[in-house]
C-alpha atoms as a PDB file:
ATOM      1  CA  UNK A   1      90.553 115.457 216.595  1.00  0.00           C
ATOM      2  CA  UNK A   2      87.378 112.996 217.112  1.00  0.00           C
ATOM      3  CA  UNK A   3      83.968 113.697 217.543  1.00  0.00           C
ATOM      4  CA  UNK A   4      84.255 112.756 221.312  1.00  0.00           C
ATOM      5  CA  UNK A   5      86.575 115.276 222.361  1.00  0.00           C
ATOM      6  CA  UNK A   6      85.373 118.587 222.673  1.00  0.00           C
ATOM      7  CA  UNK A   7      87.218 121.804 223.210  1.00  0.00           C
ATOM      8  CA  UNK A   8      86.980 122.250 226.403  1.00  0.00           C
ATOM      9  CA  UNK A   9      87.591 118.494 227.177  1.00  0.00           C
ATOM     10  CA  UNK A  10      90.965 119.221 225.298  1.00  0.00           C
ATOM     11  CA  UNK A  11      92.051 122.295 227.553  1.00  0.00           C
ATOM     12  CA  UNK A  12      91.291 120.463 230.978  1.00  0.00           C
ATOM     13  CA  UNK A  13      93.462 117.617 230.317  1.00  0.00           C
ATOM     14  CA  UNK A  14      96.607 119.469 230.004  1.00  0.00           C
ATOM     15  CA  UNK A  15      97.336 121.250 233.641  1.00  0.00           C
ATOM     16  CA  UNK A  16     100.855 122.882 233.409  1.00  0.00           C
ATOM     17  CA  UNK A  17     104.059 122.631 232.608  1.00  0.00           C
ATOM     18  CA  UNK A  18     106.571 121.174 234.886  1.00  0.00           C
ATOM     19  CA  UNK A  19     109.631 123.382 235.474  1.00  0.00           C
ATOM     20  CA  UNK A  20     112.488 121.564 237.073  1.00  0.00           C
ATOM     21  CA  UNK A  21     115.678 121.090 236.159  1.00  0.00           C
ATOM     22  CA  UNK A  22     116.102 118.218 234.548  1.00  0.00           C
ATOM     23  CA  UNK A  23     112.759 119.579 232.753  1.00  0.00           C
ATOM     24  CA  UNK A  24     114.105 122.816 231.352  1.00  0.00           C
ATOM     25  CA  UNK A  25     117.656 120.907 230.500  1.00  0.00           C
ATOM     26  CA  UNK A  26     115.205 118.013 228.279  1.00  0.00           C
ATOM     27  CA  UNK A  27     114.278 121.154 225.942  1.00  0.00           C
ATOM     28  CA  UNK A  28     117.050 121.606 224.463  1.00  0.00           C
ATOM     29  CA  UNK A  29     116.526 117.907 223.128  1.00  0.00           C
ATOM     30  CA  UNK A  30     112.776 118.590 222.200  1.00  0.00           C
ATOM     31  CA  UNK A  31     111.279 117.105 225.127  1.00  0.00           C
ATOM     32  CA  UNK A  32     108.830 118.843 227.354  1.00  0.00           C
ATOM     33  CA  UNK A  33     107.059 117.235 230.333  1.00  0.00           C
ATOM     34  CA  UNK A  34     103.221 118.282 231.802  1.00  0.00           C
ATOM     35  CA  UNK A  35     100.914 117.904 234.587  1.00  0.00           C
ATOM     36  CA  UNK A  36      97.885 115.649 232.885  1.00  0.00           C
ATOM     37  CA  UNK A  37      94.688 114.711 234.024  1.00  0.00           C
ATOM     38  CA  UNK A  38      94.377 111.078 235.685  1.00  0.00           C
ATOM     39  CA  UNK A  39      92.048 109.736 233.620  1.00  0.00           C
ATOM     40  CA  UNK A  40      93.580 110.627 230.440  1.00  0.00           C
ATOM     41  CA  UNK A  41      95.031 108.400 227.607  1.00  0.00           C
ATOM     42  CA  UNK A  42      98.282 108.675 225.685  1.00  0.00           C
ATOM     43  CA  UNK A  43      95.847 109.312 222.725  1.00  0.00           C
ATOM     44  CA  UNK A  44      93.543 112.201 224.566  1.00  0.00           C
ATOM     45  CA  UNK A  45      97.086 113.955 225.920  1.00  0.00           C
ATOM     46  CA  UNK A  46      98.973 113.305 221.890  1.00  0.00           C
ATOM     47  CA  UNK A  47      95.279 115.294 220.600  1.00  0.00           C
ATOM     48  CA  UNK A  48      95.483 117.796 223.319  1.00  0.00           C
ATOM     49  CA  UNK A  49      99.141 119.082 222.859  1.00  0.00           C
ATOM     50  CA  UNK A  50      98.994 119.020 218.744  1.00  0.00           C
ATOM     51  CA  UNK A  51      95.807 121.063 219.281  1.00  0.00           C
ATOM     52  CA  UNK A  52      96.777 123.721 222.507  1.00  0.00           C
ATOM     53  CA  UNK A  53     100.489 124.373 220.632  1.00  0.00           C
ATOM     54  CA  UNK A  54     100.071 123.362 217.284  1.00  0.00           C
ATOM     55  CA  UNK A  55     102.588 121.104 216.952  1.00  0.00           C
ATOM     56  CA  UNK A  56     103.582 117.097 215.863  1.00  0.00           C
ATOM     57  CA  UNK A  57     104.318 114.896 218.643  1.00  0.00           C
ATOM     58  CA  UNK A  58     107.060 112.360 217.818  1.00  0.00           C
ATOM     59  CA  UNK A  59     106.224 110.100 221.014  1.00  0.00           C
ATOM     60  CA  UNK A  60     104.796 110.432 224.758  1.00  0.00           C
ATOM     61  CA  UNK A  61     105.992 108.706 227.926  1.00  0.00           C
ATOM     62  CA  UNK A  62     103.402 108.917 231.014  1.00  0.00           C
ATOM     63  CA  UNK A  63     103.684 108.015 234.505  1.00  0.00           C
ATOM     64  CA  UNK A  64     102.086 108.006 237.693  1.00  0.00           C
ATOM     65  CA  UNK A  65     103.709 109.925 240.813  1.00  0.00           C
ATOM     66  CA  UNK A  66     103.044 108.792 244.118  1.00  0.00           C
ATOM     67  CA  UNK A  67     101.648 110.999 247.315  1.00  0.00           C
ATOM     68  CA  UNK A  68     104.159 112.106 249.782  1.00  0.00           C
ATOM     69  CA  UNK A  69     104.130 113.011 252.758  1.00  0.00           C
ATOM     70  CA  UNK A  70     105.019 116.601 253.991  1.00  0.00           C
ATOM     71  CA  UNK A  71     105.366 117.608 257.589  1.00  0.00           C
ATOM     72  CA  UNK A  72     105.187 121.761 258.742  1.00  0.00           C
ATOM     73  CA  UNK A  73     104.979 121.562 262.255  1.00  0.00           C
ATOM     74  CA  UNK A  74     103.475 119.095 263.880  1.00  0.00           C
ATOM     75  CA  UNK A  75     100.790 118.233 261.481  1.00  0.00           C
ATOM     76  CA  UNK A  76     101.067 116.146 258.375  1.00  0.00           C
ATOM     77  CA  UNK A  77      99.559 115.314 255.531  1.00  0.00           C
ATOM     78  CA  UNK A  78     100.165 114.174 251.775  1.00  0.00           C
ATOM     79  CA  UNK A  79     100.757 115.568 248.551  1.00  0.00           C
ATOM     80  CA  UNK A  80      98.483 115.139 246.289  1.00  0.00           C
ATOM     81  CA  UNK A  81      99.766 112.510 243.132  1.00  0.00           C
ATOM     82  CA  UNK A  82      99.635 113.579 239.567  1.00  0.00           C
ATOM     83  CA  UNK A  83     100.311 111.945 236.174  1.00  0.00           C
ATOM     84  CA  UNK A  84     103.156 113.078 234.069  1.00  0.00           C
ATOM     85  CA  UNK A  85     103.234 113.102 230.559  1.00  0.00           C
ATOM     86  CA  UNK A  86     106.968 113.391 229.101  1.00  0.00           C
ATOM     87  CA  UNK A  87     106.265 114.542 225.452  1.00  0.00           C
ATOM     88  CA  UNK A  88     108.977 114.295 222.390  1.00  0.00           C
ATOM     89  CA  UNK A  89     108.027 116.341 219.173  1.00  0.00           C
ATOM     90  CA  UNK A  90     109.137 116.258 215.597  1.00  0.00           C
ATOM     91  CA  UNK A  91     112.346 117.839 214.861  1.00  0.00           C
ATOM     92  CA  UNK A  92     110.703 120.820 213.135  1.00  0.00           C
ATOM     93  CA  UNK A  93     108.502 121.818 215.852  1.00  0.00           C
ATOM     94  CA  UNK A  94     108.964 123.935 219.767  1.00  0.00           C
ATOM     95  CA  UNK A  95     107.172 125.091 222.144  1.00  0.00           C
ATOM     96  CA  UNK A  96     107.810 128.445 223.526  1.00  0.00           C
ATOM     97  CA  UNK A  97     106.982 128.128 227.624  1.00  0.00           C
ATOM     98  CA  UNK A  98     108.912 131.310 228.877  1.00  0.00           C
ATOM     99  CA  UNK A  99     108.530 134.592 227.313  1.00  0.00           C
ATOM    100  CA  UNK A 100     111.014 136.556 226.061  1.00  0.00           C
ATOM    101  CA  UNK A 101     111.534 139.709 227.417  1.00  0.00           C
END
């Protein structure tokens, strides 16, 4: 971690998991994917995840989605876009996203 990121700088760049799936079936090969802040770096998002989970990432894929449009009724509107960050960790490492009951 560098001096320029601060904790909660960390914890807002990371928004949530995404659970699709084609998500959950990428776990079972150590890849997990996130909603990111737009403004962030491959760097910020690689310091963020090693410090939220406490794990090594291998390698991280990011891309911009675009709006679409959604219609209920007769009005419509957009979407709002999002960056995705598709993460791969070291062999050794998981992260647990659904509890076990």
């Amino acid at each position: 971690m560098t001096l320029k990121h601060s904790i909660s700088k960390i914890i807002d760049i990371v928004h949530s998991p995404i659970i699709t799936d084609k998500a959950t079936k990428n776990i079972e090969n150590n890849v997990y994917s996130f909603k990111v802040d737009k403004s962030s770096t491959k760097n910020d998002i690689k310091i963020a995840i090693e410090n939220i989970f406490n794990v090594k990432v291998e390698k991280i894929n990011t891309s911009m989605s675009p709006p679409k449009m959604k219609r209920i009724g007769k009005f419509k509107g957009k979407v709002k876009n999002y960056k995705k960050a598709t993460i791969k960790l070291k062999n050794s490492y998981t992260i647990n996203l659904f509890e076990d009951n």
